[in-house]
N, C-alpha and C. Protein backbone atom coordinates (compact mmCIF):
# COMPACT_ATOMS: atom_id res chain seq x y z
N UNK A 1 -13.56 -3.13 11.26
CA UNK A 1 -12.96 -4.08 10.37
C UNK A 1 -12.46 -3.35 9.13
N UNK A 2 -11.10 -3.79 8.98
CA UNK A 2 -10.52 -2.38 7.62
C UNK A 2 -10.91 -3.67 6.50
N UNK A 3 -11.16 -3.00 5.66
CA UNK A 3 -11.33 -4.08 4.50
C UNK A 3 -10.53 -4.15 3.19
N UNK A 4 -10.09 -4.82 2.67
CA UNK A 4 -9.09 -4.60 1.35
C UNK A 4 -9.09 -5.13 0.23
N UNK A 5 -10.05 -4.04 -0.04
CA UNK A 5 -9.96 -4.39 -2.09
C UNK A 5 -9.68 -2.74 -2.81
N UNK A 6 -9.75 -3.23 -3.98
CA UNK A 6 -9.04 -2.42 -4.82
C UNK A 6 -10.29 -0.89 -5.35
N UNK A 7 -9.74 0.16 -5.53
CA UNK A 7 -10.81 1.01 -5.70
C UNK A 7 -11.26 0.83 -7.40
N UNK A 8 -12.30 0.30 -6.89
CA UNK A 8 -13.49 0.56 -8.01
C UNK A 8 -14.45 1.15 -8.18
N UNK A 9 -15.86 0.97 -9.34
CA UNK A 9 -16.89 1.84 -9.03
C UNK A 9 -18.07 0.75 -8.78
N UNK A 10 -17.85 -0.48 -9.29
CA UNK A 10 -18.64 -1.84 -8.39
C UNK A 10 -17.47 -3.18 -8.02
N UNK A 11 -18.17 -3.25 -7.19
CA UNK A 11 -17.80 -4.83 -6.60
C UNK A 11 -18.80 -5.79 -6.58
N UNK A 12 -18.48 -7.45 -6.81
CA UNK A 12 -19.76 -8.47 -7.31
C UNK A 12 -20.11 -8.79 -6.02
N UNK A 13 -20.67 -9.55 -5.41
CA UNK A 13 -21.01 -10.15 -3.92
C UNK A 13 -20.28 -10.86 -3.71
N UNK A 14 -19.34 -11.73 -4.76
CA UNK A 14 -18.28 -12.94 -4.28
C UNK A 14 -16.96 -11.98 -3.59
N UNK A 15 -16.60 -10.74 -4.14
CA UNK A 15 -15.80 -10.24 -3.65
C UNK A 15 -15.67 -9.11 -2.52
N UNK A 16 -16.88 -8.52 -2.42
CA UNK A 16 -17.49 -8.33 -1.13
C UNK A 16 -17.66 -9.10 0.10
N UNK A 17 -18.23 -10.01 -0.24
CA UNK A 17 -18.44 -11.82 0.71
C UNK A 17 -16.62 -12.12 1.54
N UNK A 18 -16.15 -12.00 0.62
CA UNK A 18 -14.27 -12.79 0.46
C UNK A 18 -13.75 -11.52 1.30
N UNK A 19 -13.92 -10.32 1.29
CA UNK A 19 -13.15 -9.24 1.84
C UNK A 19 -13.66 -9.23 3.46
N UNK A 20 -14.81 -9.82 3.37
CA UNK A 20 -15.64 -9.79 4.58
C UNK A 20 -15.81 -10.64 5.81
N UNK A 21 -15.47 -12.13 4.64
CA UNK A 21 -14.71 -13.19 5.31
C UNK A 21 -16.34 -13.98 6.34
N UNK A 22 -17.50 -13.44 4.91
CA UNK A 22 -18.33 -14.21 5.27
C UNK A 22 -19.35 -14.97 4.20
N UNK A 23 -20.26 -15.88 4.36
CA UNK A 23 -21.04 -16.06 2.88
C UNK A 23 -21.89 -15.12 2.05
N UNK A 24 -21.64 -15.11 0.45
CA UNK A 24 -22.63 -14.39 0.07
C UNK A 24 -24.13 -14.61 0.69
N UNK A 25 -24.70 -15.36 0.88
CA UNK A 25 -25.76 -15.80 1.48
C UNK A 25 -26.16 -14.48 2.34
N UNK A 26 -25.41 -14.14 3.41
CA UNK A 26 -25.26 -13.39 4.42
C UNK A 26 -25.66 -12.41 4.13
N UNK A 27 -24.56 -11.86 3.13
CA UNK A 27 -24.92 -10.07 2.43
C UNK A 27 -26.32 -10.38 1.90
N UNK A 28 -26.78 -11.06 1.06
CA UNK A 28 -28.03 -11.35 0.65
C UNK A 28 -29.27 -11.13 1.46
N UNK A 29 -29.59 -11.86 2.57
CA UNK A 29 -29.76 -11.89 3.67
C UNK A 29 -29.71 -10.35 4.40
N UNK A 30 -28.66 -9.80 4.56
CA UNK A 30 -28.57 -8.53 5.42
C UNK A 30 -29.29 -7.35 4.45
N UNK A 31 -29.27 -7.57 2.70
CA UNK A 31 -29.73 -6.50 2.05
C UNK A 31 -31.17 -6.66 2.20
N UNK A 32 -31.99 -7.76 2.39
CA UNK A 32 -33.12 -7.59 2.75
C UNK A 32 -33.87 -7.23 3.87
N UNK A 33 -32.75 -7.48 4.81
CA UNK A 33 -33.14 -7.03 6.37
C UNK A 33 -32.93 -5.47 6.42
N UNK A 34 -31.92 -4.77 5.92
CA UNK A 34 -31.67 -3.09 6.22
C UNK A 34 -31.98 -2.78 4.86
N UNK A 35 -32.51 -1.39 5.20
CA UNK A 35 -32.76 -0.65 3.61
C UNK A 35 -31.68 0.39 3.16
N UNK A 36 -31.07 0.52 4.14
CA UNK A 36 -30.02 1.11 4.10
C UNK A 36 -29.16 0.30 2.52
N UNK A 37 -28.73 -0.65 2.47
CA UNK A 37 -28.49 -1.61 1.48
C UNK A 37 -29.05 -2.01 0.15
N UNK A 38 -29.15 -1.10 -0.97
CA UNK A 38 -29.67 -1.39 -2.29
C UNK A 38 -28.48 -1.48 -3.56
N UNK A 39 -27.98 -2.28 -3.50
CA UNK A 39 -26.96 -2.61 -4.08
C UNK A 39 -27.77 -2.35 -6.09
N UNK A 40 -26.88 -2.12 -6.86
CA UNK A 40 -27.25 -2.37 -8.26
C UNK A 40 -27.52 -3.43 -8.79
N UNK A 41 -28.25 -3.62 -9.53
CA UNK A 41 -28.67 -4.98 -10.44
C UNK A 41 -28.32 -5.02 -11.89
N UNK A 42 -27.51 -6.19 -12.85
CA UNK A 42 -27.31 -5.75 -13.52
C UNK A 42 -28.34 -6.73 -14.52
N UNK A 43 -28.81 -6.95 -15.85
CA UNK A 43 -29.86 -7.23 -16.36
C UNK A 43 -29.77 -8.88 -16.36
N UNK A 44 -28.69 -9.79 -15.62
CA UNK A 44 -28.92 -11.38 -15.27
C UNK A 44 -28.98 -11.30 -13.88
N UNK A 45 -29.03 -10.08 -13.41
CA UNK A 45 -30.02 -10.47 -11.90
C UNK A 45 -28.58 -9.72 -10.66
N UNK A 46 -27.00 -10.30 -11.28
CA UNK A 46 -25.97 -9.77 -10.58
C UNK A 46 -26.06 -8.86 -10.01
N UNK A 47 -25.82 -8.94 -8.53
CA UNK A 47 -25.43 -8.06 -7.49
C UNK A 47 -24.59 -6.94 -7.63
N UNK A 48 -24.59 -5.95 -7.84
CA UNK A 48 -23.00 -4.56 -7.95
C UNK A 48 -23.26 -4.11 -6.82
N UNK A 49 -22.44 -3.88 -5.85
CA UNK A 49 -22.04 -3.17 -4.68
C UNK A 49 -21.48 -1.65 -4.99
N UNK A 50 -21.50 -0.89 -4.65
CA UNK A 50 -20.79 0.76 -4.61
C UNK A 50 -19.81 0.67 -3.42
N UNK A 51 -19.39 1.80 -3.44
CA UNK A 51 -18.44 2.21 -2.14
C UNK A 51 -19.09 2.58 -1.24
N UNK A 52 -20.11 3.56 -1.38
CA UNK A 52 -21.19 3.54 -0.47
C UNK A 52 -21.91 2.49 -0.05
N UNK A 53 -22.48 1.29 -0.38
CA UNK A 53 -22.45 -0.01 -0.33
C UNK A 53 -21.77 -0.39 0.85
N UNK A 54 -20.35 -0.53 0.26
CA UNK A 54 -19.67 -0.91 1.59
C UNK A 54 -19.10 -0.31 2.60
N UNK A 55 -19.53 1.16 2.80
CA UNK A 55 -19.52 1.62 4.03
C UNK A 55 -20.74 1.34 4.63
N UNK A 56 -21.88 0.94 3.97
CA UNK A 56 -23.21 0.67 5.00
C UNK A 56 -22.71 -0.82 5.60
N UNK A 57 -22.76 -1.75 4.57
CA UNK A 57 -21.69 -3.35 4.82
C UNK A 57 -21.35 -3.01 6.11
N UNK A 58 -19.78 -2.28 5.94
CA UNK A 58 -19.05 -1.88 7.12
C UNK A 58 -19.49 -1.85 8.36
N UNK A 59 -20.84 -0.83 8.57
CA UNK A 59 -21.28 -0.07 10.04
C UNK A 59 -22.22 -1.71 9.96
N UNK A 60 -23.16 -2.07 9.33
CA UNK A 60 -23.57 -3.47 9.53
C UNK A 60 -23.08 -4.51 10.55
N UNK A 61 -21.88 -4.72 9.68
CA UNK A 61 -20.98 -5.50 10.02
C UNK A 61 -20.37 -5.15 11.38
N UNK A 62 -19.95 -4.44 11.65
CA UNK A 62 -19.36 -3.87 13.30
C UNK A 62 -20.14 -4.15 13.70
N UNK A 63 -21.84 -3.44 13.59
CA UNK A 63 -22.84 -3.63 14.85
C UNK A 63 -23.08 -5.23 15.19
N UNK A 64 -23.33 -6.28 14.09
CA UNK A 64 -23.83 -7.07 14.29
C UNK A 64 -22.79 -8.22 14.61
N UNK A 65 -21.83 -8.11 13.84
CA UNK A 65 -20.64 -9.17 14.11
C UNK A 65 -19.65 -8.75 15.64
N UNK A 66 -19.53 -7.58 15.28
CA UNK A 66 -18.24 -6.97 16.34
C UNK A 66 -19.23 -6.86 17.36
N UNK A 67 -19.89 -5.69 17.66
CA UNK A 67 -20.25 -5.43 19.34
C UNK A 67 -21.61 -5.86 19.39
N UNK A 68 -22.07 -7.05 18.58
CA UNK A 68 -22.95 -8.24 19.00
C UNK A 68 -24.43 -7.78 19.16
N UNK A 69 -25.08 -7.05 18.28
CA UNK A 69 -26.36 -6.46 18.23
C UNK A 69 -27.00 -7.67 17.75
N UNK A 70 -28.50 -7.45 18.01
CA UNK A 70 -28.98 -8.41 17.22
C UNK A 70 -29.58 -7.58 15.98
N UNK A 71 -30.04 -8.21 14.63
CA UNK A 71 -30.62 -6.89 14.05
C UNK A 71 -31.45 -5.98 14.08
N UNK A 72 -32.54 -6.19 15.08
CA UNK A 72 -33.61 -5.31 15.36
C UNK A 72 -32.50 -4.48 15.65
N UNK A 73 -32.24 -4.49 16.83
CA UNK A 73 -31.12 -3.45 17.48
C UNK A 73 -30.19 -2.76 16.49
N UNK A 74 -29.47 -3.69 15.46
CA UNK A 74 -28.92 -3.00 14.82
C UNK A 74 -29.50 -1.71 13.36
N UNK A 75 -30.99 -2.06 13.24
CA UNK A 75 -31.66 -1.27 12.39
C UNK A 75 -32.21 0.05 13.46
N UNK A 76 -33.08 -0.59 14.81
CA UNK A 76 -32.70 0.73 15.19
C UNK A 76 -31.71 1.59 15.68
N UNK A 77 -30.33 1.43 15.86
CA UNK A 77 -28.97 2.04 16.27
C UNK A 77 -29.07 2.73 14.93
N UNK A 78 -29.23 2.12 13.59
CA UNK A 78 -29.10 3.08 12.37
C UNK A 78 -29.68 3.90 12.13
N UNK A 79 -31.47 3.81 12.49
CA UNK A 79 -32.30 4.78 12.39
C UNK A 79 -32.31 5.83 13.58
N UNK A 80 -31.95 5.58 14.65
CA UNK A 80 -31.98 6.74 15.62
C UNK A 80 -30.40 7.69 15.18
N UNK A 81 -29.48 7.12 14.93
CA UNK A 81 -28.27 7.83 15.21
C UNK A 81 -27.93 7.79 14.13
N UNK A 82 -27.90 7.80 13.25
CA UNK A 82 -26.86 7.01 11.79
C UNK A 82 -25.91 7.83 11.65
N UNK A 83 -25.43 8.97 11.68
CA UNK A 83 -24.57 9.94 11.97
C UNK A 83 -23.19 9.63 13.28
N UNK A 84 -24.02 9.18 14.32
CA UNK A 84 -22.97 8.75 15.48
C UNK A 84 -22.57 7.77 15.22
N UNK A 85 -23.34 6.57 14.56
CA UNK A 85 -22.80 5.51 14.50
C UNK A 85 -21.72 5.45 13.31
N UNK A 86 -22.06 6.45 12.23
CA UNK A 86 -21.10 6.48 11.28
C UNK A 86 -19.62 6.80 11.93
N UNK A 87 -19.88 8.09 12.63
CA UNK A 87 -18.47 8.89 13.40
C UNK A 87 -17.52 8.02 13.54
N UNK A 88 -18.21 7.23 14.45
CA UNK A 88 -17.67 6.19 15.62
C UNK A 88 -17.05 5.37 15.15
N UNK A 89 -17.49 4.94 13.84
CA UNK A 89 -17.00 3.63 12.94
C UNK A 89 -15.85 3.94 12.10
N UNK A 90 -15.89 5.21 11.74
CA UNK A 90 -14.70 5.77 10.84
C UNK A 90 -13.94 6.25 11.22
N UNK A 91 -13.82 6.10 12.85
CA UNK A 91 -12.89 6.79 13.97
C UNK A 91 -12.54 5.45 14.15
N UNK A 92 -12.89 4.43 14.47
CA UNK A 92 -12.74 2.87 14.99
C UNK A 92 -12.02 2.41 13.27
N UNK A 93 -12.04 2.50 12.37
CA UNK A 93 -11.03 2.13 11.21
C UNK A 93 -10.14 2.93 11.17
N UNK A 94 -9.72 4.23 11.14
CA UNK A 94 -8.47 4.94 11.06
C UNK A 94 -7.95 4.35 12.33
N UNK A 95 -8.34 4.41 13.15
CA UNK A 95 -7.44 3.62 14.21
C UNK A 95 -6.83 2.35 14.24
N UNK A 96 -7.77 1.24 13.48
CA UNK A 96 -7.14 0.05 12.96
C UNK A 96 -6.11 -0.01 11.88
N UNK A 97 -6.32 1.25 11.03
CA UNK A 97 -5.15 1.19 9.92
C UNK A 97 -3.79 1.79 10.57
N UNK A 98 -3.80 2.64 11.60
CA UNK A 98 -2.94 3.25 12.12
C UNK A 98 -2.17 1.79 12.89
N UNK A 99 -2.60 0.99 13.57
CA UNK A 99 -2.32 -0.06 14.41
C UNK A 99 -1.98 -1.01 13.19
N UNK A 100 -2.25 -1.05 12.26
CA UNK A 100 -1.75 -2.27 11.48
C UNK A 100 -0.68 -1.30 10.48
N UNK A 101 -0.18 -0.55 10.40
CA UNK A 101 0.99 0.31 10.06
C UNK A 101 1.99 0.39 10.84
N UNK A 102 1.68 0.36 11.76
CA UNK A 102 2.61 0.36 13.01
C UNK A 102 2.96 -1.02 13.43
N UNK A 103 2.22 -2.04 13.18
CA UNK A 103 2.85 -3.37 13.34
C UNK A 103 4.05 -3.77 12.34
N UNK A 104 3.15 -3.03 10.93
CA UNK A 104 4.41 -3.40 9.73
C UNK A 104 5.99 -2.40 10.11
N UNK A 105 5.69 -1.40 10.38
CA UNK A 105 6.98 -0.80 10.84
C UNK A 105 7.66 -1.84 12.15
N UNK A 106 7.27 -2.74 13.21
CA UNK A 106 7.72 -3.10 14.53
C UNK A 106 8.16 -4.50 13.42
N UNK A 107 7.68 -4.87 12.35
CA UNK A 107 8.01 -6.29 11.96
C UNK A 107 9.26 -6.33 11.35
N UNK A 108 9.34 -4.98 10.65
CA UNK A 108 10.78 -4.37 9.72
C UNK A 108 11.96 -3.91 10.75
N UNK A 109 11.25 -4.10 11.99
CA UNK A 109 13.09 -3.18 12.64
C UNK A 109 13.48 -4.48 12.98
């Protein structure tokens, strides 16, 4: 899933949630289930996401939404491999940006 927001050095959960195209609830939810996920706190409690953040999001998100893990499964796929599963995932988005570049070029001729 390519995701599209703007480069920053945090993002809030509403705009994480919105790029993700699911409820904050969810991310909430998923940061307590993986530890992989420790987002910043700021002193009224607010959520800050990193970029690193949302590359964990990301591989999350594939395992559990896209090729249908449940989360046990998807915490251990992270802890045995986290390296392959990273590869795989950042090989599986350059390929989606490549395919959605190439649509915008087929829409312009």
């Amino acid at each position: 899933m390519y995701i599209n927001l703007p480069d920053k050095r945090y993002y809030k959960i509403g705009e994480v949630a919105k790029a993700f195209g699911v409820n904050t609830s969810l991310i909430r939810f998923w940061e307590n289930e993986f530890d992989v996920l420790k987002p910043k706190k700021n002193k009224k409690g607010n959520r800050l996401f990193t970029p690193e953040d949302l590359k964990n999001l990301q591989l999350i998100y594939h395992l559990v939404k896209e090729k249908g893990f449940t989360l046990e499964g998807a915490k251990n796929k992270l802890k045995e491999s986290p390296e392959k599963v990273s590869s795989n995932h950042e090989i599986i988005l350059k390929l989606e940006q490549v395919k959605n570049e190439l649509l915008q070029i087929k829409n312009q001729l």
